[in-house]
C-alpha atoms as a PDB file:
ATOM      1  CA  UNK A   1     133.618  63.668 113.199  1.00  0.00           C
ATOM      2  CA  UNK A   2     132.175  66.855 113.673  1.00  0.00           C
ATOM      3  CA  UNK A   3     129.896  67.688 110.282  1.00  0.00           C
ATOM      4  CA  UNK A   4     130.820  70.510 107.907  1.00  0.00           C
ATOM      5  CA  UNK A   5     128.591  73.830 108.518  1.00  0.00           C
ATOM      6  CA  UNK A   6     125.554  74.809 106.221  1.00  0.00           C
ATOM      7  CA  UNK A   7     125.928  76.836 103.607  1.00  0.00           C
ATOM      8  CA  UNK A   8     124.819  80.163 104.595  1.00  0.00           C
ATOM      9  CA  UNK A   9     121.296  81.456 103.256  1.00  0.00           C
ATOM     10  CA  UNK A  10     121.772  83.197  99.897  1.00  0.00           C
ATOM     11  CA  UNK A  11     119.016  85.369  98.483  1.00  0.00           C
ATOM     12  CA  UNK A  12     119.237  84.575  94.616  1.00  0.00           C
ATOM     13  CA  UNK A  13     118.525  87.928  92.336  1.00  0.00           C
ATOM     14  CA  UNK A  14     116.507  87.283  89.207  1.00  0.00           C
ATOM     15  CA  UNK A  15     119.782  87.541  87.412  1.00  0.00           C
ATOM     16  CA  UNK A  16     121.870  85.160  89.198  1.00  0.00           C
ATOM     17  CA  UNK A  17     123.926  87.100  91.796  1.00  0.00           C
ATOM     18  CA  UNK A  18     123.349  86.876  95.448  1.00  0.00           C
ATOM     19  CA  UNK A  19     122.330  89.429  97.918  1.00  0.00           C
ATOM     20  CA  UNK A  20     123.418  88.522 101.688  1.00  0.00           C
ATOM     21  CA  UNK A  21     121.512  89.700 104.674  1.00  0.00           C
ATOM     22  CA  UNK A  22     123.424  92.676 106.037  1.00  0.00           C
ATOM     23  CA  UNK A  23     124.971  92.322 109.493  1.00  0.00           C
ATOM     24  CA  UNK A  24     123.782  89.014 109.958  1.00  0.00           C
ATOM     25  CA  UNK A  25     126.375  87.642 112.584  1.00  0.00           C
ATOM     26  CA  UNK A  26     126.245  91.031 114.540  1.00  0.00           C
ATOM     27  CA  UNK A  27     122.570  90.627 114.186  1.00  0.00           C
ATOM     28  CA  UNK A  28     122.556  87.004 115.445  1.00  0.00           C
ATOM     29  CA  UNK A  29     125.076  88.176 118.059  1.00  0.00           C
ATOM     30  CA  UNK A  30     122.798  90.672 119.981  1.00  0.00           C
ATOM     31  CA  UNK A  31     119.148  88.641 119.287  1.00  0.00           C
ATOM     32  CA  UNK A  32     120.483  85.436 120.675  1.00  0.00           C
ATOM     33  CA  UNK A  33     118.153  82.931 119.284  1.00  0.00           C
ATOM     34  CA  UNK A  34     117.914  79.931 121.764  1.00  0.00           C
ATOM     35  CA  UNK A  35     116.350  76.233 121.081  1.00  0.00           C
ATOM     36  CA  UNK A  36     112.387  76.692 122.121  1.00  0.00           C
ATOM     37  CA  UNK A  37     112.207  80.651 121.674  1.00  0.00           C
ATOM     38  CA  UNK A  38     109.523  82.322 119.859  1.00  0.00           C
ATOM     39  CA  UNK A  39     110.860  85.033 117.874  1.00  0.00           C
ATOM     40  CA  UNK A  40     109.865  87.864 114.963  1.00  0.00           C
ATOM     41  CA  UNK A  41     111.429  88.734 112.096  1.00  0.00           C
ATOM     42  CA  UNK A  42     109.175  91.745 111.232  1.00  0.00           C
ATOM     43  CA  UNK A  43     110.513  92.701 108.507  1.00  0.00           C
ATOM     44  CA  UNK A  44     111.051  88.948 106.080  1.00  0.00           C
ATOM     45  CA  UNK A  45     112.733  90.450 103.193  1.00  0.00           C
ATOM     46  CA  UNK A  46     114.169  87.353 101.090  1.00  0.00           C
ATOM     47  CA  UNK A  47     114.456  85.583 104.398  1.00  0.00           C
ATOM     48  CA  UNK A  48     118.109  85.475 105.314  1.00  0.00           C
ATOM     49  CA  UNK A  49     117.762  86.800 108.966  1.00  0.00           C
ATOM     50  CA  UNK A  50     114.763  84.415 109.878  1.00  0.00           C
ATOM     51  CA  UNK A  51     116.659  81.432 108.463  1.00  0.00           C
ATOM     52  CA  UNK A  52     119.458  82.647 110.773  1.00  0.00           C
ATOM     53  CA  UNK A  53     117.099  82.455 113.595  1.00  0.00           C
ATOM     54  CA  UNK A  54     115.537  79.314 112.687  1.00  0.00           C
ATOM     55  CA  UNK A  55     118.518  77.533 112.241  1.00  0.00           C
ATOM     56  CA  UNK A  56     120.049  78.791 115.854  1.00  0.00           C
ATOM     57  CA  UNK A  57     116.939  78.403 117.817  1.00  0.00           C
ATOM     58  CA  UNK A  58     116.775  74.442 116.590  1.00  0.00           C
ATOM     59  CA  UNK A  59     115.022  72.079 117.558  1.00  0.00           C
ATOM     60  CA  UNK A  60     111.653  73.710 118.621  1.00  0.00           C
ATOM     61  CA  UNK A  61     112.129  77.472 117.867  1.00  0.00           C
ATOM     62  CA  UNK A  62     109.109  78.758 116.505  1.00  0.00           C
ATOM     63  CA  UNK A  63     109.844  82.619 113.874  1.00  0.00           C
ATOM     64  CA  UNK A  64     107.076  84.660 112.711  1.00  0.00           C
ATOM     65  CA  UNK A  65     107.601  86.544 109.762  1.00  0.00           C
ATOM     66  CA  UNK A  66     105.939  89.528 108.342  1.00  0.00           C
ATOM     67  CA  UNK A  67     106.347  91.334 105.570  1.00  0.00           C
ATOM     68  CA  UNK A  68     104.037  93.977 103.471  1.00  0.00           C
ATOM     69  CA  UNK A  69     105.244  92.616 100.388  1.00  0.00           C
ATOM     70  CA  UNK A  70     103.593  89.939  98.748  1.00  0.00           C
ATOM     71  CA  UNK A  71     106.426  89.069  97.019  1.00  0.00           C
ATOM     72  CA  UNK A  72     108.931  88.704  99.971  1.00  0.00           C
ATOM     73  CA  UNK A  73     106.514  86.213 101.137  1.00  0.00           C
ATOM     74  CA  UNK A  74     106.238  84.160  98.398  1.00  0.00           C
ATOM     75  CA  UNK A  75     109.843  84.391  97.780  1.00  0.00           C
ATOM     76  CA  UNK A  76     110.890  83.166 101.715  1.00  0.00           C
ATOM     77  CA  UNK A  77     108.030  80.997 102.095  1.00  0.00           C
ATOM     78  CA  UNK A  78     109.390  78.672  98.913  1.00  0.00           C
ATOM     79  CA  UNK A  79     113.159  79.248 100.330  1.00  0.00           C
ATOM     80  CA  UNK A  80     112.881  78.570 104.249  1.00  0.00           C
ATOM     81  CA  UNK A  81     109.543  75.794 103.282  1.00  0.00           C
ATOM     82  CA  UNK A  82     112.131  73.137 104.927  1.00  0.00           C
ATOM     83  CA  UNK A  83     111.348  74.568 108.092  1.00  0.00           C
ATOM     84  CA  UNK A  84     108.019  73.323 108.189  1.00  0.00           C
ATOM     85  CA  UNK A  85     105.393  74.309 110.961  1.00  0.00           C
ATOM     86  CA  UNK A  86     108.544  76.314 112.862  1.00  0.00           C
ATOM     87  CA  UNK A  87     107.783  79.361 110.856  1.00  0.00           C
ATOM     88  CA  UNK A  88     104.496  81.254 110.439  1.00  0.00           C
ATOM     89  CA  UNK A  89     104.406  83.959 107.642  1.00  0.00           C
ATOM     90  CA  UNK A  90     101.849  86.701 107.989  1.00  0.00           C
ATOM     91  CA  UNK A  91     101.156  89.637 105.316  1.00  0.00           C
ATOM     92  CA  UNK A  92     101.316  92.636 107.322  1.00  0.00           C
ATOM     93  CA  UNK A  93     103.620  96.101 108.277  1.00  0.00           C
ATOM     94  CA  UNK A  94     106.135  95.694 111.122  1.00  0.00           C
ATOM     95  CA  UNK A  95     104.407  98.371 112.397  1.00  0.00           C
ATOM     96  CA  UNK A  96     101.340  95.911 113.009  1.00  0.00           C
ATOM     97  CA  UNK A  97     103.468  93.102 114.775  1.00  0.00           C
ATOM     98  CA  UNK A  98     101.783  93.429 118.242  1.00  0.00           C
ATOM     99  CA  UNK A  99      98.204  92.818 116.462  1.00  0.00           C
ATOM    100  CA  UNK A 100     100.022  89.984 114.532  1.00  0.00           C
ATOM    101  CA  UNK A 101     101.388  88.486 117.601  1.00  0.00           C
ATOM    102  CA  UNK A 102      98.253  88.507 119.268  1.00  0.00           C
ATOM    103  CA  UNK A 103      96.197  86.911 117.007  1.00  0.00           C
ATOM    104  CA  UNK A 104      98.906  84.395 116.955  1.00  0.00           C
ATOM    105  CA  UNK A 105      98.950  83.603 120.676  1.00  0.00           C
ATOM    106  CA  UNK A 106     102.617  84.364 120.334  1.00  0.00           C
ATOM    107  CA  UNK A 107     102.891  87.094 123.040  1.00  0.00           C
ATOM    108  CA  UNK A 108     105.492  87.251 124.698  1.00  0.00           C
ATOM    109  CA  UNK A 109     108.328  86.475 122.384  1.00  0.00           C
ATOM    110  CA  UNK A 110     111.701  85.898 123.352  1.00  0.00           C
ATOM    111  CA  UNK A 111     113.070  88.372 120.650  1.00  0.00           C
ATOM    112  CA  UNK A 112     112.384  90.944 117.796  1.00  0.00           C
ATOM    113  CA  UNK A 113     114.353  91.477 114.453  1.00  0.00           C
ATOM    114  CA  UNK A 114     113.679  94.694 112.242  1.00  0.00           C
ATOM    115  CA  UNK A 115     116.078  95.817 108.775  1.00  0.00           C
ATOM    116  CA  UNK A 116     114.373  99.030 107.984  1.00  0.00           C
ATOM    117  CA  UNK A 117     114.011 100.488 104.586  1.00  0.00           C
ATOM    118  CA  UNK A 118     113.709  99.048 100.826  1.00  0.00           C
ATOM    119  CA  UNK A 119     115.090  95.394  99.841  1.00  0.00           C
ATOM    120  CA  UNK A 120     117.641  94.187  97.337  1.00  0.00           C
ATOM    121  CA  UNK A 121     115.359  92.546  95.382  1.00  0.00           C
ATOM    122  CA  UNK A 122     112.786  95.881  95.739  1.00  0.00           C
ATOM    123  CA  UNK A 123     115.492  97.801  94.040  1.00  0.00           C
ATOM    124  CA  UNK A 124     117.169  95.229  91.087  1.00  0.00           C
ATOM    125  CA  UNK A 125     113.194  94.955  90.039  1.00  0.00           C
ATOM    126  CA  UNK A 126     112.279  97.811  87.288  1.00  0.00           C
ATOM    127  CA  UNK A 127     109.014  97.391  87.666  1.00  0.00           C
ATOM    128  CA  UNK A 128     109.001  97.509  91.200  1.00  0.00           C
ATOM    129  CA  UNK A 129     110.148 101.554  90.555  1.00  0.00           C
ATOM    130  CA  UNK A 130     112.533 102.226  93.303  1.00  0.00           C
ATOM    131  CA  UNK A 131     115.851 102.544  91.361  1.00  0.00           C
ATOM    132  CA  UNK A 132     116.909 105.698  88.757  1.00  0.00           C
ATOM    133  CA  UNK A 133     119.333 103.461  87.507  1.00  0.00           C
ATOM    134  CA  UNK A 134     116.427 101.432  85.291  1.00  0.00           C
ATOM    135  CA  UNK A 135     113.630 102.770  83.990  1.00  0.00           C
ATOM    136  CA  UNK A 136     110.541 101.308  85.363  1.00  0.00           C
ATOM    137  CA  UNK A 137     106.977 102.765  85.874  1.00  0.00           C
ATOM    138  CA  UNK A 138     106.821 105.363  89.189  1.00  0.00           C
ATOM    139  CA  UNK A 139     105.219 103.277  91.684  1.00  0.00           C
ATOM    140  CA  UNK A 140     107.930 102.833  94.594  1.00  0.00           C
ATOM    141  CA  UNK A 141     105.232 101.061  96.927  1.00  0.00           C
ATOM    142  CA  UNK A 142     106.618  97.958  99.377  1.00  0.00           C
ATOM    143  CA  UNK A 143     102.968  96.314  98.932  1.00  0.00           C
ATOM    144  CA  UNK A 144     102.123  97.273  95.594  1.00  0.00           C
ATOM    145  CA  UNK A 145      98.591  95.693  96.434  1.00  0.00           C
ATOM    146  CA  UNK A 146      97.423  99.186  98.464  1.00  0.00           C
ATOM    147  CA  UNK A 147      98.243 103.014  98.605  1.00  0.00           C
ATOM    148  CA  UNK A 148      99.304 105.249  96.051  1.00  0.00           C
ATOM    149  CA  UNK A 149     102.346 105.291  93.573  1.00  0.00           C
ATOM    150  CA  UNK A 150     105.046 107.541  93.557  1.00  0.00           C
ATOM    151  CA  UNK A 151     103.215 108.864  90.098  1.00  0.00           C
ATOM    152  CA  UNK A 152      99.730 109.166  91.807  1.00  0.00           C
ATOM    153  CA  UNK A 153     101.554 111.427  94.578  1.00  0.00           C
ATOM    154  CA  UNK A 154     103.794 113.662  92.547  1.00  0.00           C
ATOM    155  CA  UNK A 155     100.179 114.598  90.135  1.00  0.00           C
ATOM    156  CA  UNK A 156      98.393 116.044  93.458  1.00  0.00           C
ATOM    157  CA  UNK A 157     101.453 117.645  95.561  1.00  0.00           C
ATOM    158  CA  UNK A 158     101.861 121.291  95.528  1.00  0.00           C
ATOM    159  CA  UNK A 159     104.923 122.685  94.804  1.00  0.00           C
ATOM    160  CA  UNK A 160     105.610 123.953  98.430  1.00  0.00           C
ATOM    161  CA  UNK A 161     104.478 120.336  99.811  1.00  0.00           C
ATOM    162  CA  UNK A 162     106.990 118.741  97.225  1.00  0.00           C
ATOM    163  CA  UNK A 163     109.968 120.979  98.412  1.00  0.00           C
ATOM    164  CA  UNK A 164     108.831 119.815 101.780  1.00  0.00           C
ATOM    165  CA  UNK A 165     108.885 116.331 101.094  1.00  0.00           C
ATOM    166  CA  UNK A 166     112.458 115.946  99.269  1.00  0.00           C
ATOM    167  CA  UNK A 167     114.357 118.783 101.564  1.00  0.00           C
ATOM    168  CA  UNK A 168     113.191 116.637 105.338  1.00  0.00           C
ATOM    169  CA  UNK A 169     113.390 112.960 103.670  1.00  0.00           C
ATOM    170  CA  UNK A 170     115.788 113.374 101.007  1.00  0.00           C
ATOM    171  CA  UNK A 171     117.890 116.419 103.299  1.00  0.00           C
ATOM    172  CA  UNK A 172     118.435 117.681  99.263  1.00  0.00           C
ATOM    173  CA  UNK A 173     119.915 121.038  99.616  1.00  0.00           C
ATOM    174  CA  UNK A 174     118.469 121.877  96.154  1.00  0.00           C
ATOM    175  CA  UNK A 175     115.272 120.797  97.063  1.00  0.00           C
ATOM    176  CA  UNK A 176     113.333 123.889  95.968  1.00  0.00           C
ATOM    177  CA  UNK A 177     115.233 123.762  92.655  1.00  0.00           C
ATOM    178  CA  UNK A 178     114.448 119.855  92.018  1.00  0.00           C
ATOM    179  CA  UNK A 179     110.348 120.779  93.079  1.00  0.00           C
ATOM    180  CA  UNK A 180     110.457 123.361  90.712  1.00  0.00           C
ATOM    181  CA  UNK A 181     111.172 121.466  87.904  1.00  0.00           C
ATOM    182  CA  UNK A 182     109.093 118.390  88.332  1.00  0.00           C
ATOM    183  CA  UNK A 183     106.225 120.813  88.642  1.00  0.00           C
ATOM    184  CA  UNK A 184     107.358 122.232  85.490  1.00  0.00           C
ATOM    185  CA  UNK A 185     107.530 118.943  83.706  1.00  0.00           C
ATOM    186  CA  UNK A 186     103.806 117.401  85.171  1.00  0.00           C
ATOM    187  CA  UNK A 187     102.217 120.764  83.546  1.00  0.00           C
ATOM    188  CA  UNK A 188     103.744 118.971  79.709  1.00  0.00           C
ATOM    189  CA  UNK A 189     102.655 115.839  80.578  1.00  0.00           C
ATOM    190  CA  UNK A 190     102.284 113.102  83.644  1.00  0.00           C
ATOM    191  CA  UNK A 191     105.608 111.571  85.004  1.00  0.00           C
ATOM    192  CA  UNK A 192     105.106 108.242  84.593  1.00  0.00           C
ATOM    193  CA  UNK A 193     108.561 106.426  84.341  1.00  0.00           C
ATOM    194  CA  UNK A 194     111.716 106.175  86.887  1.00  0.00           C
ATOM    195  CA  UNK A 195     113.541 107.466  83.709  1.00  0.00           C
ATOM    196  CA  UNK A 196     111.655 110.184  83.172  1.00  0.00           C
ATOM    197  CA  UNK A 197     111.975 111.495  87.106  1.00  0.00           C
ATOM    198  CA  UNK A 198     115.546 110.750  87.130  1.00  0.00           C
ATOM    199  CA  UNK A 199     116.074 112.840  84.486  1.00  0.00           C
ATOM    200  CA  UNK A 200     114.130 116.004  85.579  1.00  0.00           C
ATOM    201  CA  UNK A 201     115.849 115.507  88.807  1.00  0.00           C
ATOM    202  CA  UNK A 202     119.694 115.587  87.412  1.00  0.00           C
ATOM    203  CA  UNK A 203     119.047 118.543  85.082  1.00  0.00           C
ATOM    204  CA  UNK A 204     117.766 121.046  88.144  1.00  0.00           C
ATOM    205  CA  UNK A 205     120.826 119.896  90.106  1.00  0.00           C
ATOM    206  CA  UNK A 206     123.613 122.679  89.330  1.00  0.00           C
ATOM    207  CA  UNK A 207     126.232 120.544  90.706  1.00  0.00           C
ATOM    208  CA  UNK A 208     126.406 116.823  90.887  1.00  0.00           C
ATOM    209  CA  UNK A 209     128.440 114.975  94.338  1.00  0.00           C
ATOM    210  CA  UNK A 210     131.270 112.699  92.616  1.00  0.00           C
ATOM    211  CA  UNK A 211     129.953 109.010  92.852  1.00  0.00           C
ATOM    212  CA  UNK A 212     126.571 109.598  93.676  1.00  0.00           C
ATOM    213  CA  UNK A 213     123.534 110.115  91.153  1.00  0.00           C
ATOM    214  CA  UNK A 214     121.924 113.158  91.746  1.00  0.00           C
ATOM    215  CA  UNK A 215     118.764 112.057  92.192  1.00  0.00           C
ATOM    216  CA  UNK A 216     119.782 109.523  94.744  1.00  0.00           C
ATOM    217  CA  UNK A 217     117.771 111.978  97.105  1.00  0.00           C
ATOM    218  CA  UNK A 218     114.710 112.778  95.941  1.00  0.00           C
ATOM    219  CA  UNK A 219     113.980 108.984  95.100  1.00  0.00           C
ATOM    220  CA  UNK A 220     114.238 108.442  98.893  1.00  0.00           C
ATOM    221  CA  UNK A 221     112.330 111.261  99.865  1.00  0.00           C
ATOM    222  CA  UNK A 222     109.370 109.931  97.530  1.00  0.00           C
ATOM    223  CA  UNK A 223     109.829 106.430  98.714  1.00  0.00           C
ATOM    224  CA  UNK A 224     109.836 107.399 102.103  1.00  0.00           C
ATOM    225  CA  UNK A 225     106.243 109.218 101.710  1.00  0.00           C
ATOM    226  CA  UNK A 226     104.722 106.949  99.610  1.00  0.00           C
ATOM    227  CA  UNK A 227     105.031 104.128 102.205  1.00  0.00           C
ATOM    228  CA  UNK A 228     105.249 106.284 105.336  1.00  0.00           C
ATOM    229  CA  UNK A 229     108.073 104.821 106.160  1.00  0.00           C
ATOM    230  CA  UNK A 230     109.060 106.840 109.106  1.00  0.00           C
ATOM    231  CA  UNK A 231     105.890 106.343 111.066  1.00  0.00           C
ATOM    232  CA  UNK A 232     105.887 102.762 110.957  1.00  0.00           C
ATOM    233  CA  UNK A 233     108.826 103.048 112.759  1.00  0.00           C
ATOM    234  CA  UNK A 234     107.493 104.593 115.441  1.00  0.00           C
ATOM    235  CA  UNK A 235     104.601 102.973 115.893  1.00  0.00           C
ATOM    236  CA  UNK A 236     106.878  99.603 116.016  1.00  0.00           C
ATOM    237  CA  UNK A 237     108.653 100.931 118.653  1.00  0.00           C
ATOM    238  CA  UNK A 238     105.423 102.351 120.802  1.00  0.00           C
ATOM    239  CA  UNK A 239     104.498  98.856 120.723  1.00  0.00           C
ATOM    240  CA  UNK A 240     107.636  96.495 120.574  1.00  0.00           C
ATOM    241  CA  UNK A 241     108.763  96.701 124.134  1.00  0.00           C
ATOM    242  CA  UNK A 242     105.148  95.300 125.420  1.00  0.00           C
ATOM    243  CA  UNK A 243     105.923  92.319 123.138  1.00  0.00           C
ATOM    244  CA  UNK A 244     108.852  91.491 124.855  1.00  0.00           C
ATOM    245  CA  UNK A 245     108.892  89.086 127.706  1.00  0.00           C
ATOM    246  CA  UNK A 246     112.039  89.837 130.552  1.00  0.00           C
ATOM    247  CA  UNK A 247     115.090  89.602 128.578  1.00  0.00           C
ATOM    248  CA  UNK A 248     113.968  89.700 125.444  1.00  0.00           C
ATOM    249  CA  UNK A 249     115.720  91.455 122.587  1.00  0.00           C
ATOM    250  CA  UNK A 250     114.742  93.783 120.060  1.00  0.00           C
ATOM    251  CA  UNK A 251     117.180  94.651 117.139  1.00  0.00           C
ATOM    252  CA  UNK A 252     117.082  97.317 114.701  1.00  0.00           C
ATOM    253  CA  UNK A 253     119.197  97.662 111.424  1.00  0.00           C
ATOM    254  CA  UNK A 254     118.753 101.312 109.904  1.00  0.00           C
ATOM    255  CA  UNK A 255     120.191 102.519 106.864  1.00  0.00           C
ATOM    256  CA  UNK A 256     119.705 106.463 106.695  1.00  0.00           C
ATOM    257  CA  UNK A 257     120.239 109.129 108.896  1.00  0.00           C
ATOM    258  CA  UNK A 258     116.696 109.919 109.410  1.00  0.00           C
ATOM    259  CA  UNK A 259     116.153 105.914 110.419  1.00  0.00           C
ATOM    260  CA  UNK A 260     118.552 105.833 112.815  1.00  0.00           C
ATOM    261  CA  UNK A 261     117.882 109.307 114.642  1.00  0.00           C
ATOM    262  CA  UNK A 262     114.359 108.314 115.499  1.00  0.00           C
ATOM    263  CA  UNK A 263     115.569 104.703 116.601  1.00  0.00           C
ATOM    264  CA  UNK A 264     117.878 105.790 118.592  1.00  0.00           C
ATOM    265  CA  UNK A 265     116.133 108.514 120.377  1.00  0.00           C
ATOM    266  CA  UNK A 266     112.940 106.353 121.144  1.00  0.00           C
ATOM    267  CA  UNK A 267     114.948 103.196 122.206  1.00  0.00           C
ATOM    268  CA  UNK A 268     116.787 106.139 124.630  1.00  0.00           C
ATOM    269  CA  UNK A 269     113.598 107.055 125.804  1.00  0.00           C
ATOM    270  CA  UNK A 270     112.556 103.578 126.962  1.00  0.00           C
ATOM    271  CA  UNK A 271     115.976 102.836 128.587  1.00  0.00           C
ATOM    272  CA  UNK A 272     115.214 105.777 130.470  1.00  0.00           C
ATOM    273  CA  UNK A 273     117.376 108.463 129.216  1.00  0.00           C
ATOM    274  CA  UNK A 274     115.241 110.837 127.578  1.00  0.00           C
ATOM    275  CA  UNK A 275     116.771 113.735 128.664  1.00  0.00           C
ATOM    276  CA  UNK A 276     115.250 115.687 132.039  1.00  0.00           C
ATOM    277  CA  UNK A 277     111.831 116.064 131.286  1.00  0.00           C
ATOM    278  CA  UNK A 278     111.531 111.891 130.605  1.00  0.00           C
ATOM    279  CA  UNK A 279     109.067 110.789 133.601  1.00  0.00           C
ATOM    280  CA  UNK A 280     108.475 107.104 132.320  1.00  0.00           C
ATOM    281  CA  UNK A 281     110.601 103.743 134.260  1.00  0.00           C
ATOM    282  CA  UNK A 282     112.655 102.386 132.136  1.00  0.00           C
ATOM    283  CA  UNK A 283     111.186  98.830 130.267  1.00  0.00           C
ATOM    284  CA  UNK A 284     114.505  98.490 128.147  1.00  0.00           C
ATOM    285  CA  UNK A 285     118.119  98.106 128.374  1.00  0.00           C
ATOM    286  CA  UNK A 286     120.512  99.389 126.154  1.00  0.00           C
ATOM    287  CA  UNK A 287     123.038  96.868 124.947  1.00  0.00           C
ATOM    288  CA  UNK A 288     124.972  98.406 122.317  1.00  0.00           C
ATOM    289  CA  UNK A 289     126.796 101.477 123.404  1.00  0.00           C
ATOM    290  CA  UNK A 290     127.578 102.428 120.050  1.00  0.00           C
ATOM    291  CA  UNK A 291     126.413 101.739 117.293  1.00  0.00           C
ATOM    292  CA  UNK A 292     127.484  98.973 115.134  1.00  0.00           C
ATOM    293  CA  UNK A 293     128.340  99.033 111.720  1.00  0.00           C
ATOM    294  CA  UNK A 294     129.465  96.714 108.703  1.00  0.00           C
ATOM    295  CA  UNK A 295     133.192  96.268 109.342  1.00  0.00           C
ATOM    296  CA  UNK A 296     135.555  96.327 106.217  1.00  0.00           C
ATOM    297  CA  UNK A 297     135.015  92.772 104.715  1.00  0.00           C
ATOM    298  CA  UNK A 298     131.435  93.045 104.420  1.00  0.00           C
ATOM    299  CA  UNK A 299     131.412  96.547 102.773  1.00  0.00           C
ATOM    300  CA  UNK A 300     133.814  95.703 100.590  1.00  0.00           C
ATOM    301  CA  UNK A 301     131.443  91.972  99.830  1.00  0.00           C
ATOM    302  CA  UNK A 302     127.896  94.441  99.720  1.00  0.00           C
ATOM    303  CA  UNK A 303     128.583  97.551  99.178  1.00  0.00           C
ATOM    304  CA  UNK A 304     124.555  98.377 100.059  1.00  0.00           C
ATOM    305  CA  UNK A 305     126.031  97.460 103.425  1.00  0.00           C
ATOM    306  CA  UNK A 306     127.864 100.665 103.999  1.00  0.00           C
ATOM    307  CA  UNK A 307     125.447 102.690 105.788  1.00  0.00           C
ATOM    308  CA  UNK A 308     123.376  99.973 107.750  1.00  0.00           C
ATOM    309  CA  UNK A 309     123.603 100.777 111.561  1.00  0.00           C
ATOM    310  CA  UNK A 310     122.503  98.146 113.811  1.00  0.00           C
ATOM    311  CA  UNK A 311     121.360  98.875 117.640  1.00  0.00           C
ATOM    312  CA  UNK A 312     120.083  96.150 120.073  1.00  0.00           C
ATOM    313  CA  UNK A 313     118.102  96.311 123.545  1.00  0.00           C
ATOM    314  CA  UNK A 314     116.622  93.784 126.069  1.00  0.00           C
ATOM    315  CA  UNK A 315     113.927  94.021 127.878  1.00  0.00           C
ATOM    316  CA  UNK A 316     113.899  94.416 131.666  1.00  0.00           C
END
């Protein structure tokens, strides 16, 4: 009799409900896990993806897992602890992987896994600060062990380096209005709160876009500076492709616009289609087309789903 399949991993929120790794199949699809592959997850999260690849590269596969969030790890670590000496965790940026690997004596591996951008359980936390819709102190970082808060940077910005900030990462057409006004506000007092931001932030914006909080925006602009979000993305990808051995697979999940442009054009690049002026062999293939996205089901299961974008290459 054949047995009944596992239970999917479920990453349990602090208040019961369940947040499911986005694109997983798709994911699992295009990475391939096979039994006696070394693989990275380099971006942990609650663990969903690197159970995925543990449990398909059975019997001997080995995952590493990094994450820059303390929590993450402690969180997985309890959660995939069945797994025994098949998974390594490691506190560290994606963009630090190669170093990682290294250290590890885990170069080449047979395939890479990155989901870009802030977690479920980053945003349901208030005191994590990443979500308008609870006030929490301003902090927004993904390790809040290093750096400086949202709060620390919006007391030194400018006003001109502030309307900088939230017009290229938040591309908020009132950007200059929304700078304006928190620079107003910090000379009454320090923002401290997500309330408090939120706040400013819907009261500068003449006209608010039906189902979407008006400071949706600016909270990604500021959470995209405060833990340089973009350039750890492309100093993962400078560095992935080396990591691979011959058909090996990278596979990135992006959730924004400004993700997913600078993924696509650098894993273009290394396929060798970087336009006339790109010299370089190619080291990469390109396996997905198009892009993939969440189909119908899953959006309507996780809505956070909706905008994830998921492109996969192999090395050559």
């Amino acid at each position: 009799m054949t047995p009944p399949p596992r239970a999917p991993f479920a990453d349990t929120r602090h208040d019961g409900g369940v947040h499911a790794s986005v694109l997983l199949e798709e994911a699992m699809a295009w990475l391939a896990p096979k039994p006696g592959g070394r693989y990275c997850d380099a971006t942990l999260g609650a663990g969903g993806h690197t159970f995925a690849m543990l449990e398909r590269s059975a019997p001997d596969g080995h995952v590493v897992g990094l994450d820059r969030d303390p929590a993450a790890l402690t969180t997985a670590g309890a959660r995939l602890e069945a797994f025994g000496d098949r998974l390594t965790l490691v506190h560290a940026r994606f963009s630090e992987a190669r170093g990682v690997l290294e250290r590890l004596g885990m170069i080449p591996v047979d395939g890479f896994l990155v989901d870009l951008g802030v977690s479920s359980p980053q945003l349901d936390q208030p005191e994590r600060g990443f979500s308008f819709r609870t006030d929490g102190p301003l902090d927004m970082r993904m390790d809040p062990t290093t750096g400086e808060t949202a709060a620390d940077l919006l007391r030194r910005v400018d006003e001109g380096e502030l309307m900088g900030i939230i017009r290229e990462l938040g591309e908020e057409r009132h950007a200059a209005r929304v700078a304006r006004a928190i620079i107003d506000a910090r000379r009454a007092g320090p923002l401290e709160t997500t309330g408090q931001l939120a706040a400013i932030v819907a009261r500068a914006i003449p006209r608010h876009e039906y189902g979407k909080n008006p400071a949706t925006r600016t909270f990604q602009a500021l959470r995209i500076t405060v833990n340089d979000e973009l350039g750890e993305i492309e100093r993962f990808l400078d560095v992935a492709a080396d990591c691979l051995r011959p058909g090996g697979r990278l596979v990135v999940i992006a959730f924004h616009s400004l993700e997913d442009r600078i993924v696509k054009r650098r894993l273009r690049e290394l396929a060798g289609r970087g336009g006339p002026g790109s010299a370089d062999p190619p080291v990469l293939r390109l396996l997905t087309k198009h892009v993939v996205v969440p189909g119908d089901e899953e959006r309507a299961r996780n809505p956070r789903a909706r905008s994830a974008r998921l492109r996969a290459v192999e090395r050559l």
